[in-house]
Protein backbone atom coordinates (compact mmCIF):
# COMPACT_ATOMS: atom_id res chain seq x y z
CA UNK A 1 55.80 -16.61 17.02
CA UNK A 2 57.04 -13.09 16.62
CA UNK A 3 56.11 -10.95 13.58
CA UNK A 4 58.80 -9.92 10.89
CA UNK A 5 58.93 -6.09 11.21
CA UNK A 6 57.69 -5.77 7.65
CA UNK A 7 54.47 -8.06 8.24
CA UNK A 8 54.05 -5.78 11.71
CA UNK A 9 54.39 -2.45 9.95
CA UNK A 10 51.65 -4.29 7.31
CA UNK A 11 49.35 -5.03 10.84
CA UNK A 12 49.41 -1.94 11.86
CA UNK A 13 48.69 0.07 9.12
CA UNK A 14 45.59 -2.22 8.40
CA UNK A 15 44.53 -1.64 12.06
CA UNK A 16 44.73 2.44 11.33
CA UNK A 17 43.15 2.23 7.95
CA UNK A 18 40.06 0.43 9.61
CA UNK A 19 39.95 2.67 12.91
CA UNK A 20 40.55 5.68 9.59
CA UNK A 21 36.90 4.60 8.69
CA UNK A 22 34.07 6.46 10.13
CA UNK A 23 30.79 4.04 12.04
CA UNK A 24 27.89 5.02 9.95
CA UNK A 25 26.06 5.73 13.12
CA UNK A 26 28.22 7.62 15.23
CA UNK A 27 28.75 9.96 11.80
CA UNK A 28 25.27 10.31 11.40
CA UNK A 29 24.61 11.04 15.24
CA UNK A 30 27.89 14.19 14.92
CA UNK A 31 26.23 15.52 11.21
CA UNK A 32 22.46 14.82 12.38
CA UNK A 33 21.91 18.43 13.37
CA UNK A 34 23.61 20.54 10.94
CA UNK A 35 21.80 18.11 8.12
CA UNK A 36 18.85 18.92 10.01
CA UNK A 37 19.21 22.70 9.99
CA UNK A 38 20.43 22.69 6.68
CA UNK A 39 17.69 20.85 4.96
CA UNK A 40 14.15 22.12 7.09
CA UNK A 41 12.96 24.93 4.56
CA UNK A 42 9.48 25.17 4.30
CA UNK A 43 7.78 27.11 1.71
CA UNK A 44 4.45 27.88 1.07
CA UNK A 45 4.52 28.84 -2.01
CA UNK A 46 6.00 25.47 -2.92
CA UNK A 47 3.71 23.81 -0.61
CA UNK A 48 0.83 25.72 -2.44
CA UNK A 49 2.28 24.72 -5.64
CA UNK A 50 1.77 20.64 -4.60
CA UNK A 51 -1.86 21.80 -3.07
CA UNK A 52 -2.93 22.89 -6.45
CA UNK A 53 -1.05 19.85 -8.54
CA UNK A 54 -2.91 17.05 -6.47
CA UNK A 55 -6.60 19.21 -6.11
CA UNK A 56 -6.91 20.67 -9.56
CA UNK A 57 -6.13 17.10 -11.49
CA UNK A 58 -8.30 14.95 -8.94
CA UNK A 59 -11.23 17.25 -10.22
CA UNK A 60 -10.90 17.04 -13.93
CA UNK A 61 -10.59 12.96 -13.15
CA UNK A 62 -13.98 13.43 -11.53
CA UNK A 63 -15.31 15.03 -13.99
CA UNK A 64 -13.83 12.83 -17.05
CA UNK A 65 -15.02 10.02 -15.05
CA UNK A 66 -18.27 11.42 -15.63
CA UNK A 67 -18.24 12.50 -19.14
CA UNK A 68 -16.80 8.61 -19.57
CA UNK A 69 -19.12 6.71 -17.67
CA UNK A 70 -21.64 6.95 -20.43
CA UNK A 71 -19.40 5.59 -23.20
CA UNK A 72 -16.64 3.62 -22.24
CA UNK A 73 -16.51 1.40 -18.58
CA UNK A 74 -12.59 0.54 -19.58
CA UNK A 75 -12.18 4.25 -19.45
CA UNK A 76 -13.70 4.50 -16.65
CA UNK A 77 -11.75 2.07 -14.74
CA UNK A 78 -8.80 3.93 -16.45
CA UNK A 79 -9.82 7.04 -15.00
CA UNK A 80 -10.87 5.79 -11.38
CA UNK A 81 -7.45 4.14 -11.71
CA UNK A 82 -5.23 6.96 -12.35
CA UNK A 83 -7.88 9.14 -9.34
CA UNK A 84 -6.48 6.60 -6.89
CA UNK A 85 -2.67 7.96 -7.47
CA UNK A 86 -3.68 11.69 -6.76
CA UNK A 87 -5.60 9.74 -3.87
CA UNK A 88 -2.82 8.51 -2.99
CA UNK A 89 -0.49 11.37 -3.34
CA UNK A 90 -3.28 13.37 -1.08
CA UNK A 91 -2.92 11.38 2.00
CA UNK A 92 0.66 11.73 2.27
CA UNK A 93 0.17 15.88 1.63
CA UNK A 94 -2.19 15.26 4.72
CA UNK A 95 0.78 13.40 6.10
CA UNK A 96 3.23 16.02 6.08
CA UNK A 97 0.75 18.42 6.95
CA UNK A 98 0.23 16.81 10.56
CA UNK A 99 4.61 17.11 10.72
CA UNK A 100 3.65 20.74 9.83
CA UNK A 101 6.26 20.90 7.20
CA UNK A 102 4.58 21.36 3.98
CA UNK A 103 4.10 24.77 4.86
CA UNK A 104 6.33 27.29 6.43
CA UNK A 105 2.91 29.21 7.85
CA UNK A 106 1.01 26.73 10.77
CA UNK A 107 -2.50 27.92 9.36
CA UNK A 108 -1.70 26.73 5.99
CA UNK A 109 -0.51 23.28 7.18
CA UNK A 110 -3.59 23.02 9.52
CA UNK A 111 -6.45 23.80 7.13
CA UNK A 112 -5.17 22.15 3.86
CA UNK A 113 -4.30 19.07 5.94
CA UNK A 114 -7.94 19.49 7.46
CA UNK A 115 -8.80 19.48 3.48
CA UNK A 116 -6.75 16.55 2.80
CA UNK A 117 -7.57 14.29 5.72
CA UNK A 118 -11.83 15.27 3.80
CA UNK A 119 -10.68 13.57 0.97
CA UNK A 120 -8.69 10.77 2.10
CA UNK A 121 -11.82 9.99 4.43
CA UNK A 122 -8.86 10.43 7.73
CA UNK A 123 -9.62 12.86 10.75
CA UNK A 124 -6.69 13.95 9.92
CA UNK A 125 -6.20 15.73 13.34
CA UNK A 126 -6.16 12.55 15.45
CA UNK A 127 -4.52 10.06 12.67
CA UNK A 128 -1.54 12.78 13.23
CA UNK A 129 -1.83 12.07 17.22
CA UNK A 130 -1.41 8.77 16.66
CA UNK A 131 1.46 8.98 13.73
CA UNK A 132 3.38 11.35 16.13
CA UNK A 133 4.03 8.11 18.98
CA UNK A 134 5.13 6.10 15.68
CA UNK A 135 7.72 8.82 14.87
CA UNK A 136 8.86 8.56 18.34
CA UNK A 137 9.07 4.71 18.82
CA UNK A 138 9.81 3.71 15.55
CA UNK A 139 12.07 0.53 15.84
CA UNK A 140 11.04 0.16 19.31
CA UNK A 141 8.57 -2.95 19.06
CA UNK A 142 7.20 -3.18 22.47
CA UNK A 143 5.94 0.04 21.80
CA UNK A 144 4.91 -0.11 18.35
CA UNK A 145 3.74 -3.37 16.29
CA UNK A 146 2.80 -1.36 12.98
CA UNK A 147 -0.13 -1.08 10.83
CA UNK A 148 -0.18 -5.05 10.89
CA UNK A 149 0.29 -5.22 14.36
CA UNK A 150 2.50 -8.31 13.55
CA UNK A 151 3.39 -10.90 16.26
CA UNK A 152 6.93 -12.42 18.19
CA UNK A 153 8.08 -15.73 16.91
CA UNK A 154 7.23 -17.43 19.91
CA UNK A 155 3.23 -16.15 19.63
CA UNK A 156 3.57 -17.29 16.28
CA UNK A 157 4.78 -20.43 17.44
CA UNK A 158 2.27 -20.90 20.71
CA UNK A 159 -0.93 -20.51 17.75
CA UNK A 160 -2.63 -23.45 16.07
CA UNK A 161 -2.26 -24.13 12.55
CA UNK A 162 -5.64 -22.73 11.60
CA UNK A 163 -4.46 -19.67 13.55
CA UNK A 164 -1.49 -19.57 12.04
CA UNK A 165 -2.90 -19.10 8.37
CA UNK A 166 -5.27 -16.71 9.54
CA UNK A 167 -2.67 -14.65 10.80
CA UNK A 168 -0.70 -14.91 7.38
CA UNK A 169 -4.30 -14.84 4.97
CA UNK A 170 -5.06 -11.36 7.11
CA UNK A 171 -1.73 -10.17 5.81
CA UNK A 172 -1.61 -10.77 2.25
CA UNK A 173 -0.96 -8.17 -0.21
CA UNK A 174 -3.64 -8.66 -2.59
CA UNK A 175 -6.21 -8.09 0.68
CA UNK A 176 -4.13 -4.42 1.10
CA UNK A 177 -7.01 -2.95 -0.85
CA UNK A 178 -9.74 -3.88 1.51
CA UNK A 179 -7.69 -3.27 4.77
CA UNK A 180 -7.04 -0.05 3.12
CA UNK A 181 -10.62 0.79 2.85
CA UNK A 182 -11.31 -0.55 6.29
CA UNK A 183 -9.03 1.71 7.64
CA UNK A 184 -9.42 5.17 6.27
CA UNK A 185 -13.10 4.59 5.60
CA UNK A 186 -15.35 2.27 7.08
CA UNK A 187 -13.07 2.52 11.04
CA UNK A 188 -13.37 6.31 11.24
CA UNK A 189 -16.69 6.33 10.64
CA UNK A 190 -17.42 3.41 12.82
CA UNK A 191 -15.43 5.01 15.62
CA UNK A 192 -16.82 7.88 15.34
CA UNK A 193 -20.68 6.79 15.49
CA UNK A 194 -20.03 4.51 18.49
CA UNK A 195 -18.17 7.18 20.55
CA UNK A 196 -20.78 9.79 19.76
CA UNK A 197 -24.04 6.77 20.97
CA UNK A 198 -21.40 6.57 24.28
CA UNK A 199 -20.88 10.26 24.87
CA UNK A 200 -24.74 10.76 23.93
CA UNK A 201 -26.09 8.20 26.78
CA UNK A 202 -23.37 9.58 29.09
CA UNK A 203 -24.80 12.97 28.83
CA UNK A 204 -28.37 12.10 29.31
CA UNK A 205 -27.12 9.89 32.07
CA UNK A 206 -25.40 13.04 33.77
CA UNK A 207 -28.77 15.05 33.81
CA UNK A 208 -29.56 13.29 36.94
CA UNK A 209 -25.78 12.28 38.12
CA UNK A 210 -24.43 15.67 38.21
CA UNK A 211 -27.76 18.18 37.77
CA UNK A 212 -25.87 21.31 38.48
CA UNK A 213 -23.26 20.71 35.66
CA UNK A 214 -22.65 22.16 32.08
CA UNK A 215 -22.82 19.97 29.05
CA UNK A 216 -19.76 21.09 28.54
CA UNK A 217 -18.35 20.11 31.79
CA UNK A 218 -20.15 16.44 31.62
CA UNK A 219 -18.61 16.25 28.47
CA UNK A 220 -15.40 16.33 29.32
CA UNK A 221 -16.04 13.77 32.06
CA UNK A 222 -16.68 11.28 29.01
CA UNK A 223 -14.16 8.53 28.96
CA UNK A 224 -13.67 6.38 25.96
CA UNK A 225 -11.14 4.51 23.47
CA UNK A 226 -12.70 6.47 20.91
CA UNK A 227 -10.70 9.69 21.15
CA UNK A 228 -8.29 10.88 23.46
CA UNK A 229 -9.98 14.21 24.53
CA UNK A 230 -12.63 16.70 23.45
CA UNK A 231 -10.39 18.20 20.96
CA UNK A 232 -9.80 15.22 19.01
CA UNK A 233 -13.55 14.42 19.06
CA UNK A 234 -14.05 17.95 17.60
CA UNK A 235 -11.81 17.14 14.83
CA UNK A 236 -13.40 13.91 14.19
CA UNK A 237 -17.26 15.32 14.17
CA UNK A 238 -15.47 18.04 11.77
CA UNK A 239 -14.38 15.85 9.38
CA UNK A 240 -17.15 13.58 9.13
CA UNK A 241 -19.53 16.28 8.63
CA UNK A 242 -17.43 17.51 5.83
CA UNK A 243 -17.15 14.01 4.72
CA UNK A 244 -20.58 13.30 4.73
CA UNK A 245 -21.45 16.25 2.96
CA UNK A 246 -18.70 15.73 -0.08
CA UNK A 247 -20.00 12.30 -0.41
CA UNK A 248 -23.97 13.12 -0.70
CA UNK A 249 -22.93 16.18 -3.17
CA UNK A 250 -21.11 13.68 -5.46
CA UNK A 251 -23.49 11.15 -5.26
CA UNK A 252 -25.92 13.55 -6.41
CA UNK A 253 -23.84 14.86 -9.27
CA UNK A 254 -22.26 11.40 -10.43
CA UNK A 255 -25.32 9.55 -9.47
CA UNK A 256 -24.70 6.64 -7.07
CA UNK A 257 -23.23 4.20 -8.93
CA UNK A 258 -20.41 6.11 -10.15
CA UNK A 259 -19.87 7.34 -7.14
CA UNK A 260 -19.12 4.08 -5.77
CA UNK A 261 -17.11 3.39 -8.70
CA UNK A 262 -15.09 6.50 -8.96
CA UNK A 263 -14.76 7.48 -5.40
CA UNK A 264 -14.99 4.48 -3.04
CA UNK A 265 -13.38 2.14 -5.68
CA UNK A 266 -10.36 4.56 -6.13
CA UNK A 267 -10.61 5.91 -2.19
CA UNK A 268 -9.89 1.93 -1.53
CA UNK A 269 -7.07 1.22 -4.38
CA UNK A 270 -5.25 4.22 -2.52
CA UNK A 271 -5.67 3.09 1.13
CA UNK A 272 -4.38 -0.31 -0.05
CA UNK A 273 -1.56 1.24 -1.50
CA UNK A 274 -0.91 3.80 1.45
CA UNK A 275 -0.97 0.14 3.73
CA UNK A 276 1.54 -1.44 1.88
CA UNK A 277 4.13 1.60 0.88
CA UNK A 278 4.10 2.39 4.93
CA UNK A 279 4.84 -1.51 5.71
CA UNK A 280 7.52 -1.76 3.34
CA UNK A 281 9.10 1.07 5.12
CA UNK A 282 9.11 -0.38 8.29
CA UNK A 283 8.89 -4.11 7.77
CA UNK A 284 11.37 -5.50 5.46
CA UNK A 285 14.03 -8.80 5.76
CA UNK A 286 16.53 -8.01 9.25
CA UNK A 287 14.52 -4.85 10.01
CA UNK A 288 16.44 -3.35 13.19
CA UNK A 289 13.27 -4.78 15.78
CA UNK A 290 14.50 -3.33 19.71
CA UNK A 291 12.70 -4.16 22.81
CA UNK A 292 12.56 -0.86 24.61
CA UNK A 293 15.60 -1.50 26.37
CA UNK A 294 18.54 -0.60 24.61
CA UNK A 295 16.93 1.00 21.46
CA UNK A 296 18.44 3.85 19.55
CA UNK A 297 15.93 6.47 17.81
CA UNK A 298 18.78 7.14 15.66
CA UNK A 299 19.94 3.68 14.52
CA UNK A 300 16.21 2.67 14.03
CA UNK A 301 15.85 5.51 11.50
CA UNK A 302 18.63 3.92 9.07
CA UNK A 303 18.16 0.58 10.42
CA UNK A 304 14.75 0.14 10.88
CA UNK A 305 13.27 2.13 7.94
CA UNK A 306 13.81 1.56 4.32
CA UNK A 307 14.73 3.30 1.28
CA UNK A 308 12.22 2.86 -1.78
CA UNK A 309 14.07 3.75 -4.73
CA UNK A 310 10.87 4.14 -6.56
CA UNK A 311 10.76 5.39 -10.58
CA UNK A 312 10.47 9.16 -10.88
CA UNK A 313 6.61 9.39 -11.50
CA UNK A 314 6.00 7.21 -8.84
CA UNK A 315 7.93 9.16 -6.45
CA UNK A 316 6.15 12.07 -7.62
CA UNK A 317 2.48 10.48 -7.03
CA UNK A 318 3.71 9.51 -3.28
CA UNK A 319 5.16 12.83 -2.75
CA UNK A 320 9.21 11.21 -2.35
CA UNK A 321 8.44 9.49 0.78
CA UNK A 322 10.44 6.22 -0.33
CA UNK A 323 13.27 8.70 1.34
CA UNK A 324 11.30 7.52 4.76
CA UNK A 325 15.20 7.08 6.19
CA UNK A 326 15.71 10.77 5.93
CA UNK A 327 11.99 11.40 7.14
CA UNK A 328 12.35 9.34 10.38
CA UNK A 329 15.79 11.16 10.69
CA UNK A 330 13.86 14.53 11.20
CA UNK A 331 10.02 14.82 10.14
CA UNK A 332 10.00 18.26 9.94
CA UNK A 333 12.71 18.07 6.52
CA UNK A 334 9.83 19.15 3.71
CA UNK A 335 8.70 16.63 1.12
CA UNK A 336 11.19 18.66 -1.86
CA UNK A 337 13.88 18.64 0.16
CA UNK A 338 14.04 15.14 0.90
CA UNK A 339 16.10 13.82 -1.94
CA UNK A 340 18.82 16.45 -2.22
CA UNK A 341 19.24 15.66 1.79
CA UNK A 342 19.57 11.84 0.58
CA UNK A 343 21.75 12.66 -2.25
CA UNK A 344 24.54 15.23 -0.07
CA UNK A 345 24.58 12.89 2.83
CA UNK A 346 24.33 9.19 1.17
CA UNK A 347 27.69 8.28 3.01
CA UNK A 348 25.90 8.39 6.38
CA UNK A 349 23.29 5.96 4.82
CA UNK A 350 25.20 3.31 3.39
CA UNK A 351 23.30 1.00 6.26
CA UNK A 352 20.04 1.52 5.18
CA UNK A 353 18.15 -0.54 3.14
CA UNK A 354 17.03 -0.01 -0.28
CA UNK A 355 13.69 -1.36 -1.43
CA UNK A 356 12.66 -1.51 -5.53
CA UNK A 357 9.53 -2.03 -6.88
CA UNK A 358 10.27 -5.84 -7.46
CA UNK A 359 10.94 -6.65 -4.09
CA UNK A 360 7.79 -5.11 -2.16
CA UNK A 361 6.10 -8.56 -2.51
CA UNK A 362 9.02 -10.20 -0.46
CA UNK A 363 9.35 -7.81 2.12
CA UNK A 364 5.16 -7.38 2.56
CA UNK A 365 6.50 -11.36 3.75
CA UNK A 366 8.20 -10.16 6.87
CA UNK A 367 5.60 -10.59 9.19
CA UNK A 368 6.99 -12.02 12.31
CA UNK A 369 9.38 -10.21 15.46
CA UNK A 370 12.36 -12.08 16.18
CA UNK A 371 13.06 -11.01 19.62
CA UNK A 372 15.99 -12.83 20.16
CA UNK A 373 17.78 -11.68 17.27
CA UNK A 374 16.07 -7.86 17.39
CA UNK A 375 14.96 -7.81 13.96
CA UNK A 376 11.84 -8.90 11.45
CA UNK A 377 11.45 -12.13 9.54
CA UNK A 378 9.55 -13.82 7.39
CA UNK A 379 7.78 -17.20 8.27
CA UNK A 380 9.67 -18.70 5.74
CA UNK A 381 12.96 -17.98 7.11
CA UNK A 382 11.54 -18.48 10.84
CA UNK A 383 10.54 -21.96 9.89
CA UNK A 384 13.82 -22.65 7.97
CA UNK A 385 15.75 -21.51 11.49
CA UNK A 386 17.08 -24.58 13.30
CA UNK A 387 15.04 -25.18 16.59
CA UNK A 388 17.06 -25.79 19.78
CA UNK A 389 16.48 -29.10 21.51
């Protein structure tokens, strides 16, 4: 059947409006590095100014929470409640510290986020080791599972029912505060003591193995899933001296029960909440999920990370990192510049997804790799999929 020249002129000036309208990706991937270059401007008197709005308030809480301990346990609470957000807000300063762009000056980023990763109980060092391979796999899940280290469908599939709700129990949200606390607290410190009982018995052992070495040299020998190499373990031993030290100090000045209240309570509310506001970011319903073949750093960033469009104090207490699309674009864009870059380039992001307050529950859900389809699920919608015979 052959077209009327007025319904042909109407085909092909659809066909030009839609080849008229830019891919998403490939504009991002031609405006990625002048966005870059225009938005990475450190400054350290900016990066002082968040220093001092996150130390200065977290010690007048400490010190309210003493003055109220005595009167009031609801203020208390109140208090160790409102510690946990400047808790909160001090790990991701840490954060951006180990991208080095909180600070224009090196120094500056490597001593406060020494500082920070003290009072978040995180070597701060070797947690930025580790975040580094994240920034550089992210959507690329043979490489990188997450802080849940979630499962494919098919493992899902291949466990037993009692499996199975272990898998999903160990996920829950309301268990974010004591996975939270597990892993900035009690896992550093573990890790730390059992690579140090290791590297102690592998010394002593080298007295007679190797009798004209150094300790230094024997050292070095040391192998161990603890740490990586000497230089992390010196950043470890660093920070859990300092750790220690804080700990004892305000345990001695609070006295020990308000210490556990205050400190522990709130240092556990603001892992929890660190746990879930990262898996959000990364797991979320149709998260872009590659095997390493065929992924794209670039699609993963606005395909595979989320936008939380979070209420302005909240976005304030977790130093704007709901923008995680722009931070996965380029880590070293600072904290304060994240939301103009979002707001002068939001027609490259119109594929990423946005995440509210509301919906954090549902996408904590997505728990599962769908390899076939490259993206995350949740069980529900894995076990409302239609089976093939």
């Amino acid at each position: 059947m052959r077209l009327k020249p007025a319904r042909r002129r109407a085909c092909r000036s659809t066909d030009s409006a839609a080849a008229a309208i830019p891919d998403p990706l490939a504009a991002l991937k031609h405006a990625k590095r002048q966005l870059i270059e225009r938005h990475v401007r450190p400054d350290d008197r900016r990066g002082l100014l968040e220093v001092a709005l996150t130390l200065l308030p977290l010690g007048l809480l400490a010190w309210a929470a003493w003055l109220a301990s005595t009167r009031s346990m609801a203020l208390t609470a109140a208090i160790t409640l409102l510690a946990s957000l400047f808790l909160l807000r001090a790990f991701v300063l840490m954060h951006e510290c180990g991208h080095g762009s909180l600070f224009r000056s090196a120094r500056l980023n490597r001593g406060f986020g020494f500082v920070f990763g003290v009072i978040s109980g995180m070597p701060q060092f070797v947690w930025s080791q580790h975040h580094q391979f994240h920034h550089a796999h992210n959507g690329d899940w043979d490489r990188y599972r997450g802080p849940l280290n979630i499962v494919t469908t098919g493992h899902y599939d291949a466990m037993s029912a009692p499996q199975q709700r272990q898998y999903r129990h160990a996920r829950n949200l309301w268990l974010a505060p004591l996975g939270g606390f597990m892993y900035a607290i009690v896992n550093p410190r573990v890790t730390w003591v059992k690579g140090s009982f290791g590297l102690l018995r592998h010394l002593i052992a080298g007295r007679s193995g190797q009798p004209g070495a150094s300790i230094g040299a024997r050292a070095a020998s040391f192998k161990t899933p603890c740490w990586s190499s000497m230089q992390e373990y010196r950043h470890m031993s660093a920070n859990n001296a300092a750790l220690l030290a804080l700990w004892a100090l305000l345990a001695w000045l609070m006295g020990p029960l308000l210490f556990v209240g205050f400190c522990l309570v709130g240092s556990a509310l603001a892992s929890g909440a660190g746990l879930v506001l990262f898996t959000v970011q990364h797991n979320f319903e149709h998260a872009y999920a590659s095997r390493s073949e065929g992924w794209d750093y670039d699609r993963a960033a606005i395909e595979a990370t989320s936008f939380l469009v979070l209420p302005g104090w909240l976005n304030w207490f977790t130093v704007n990192i709901g923008y995680h699309h722009v931070h996965h674009l380029s880590a070293r864009i600072p904290s304060y510049c994240l939301a103009d870059c979002q707001l002068e380039n939001a027609h490259l992001f119109t594929r990423v997804t946005r995440i509210r307050l509301a919906q954090v529950p549902a996408a904590v859900k997505c728990i599962l790799w769908d390899t076939v389809a490259q993206r995350i699920v949740s069980v529900a919608e894995h076990q409302a999929a239609p089976r093939l015979a």
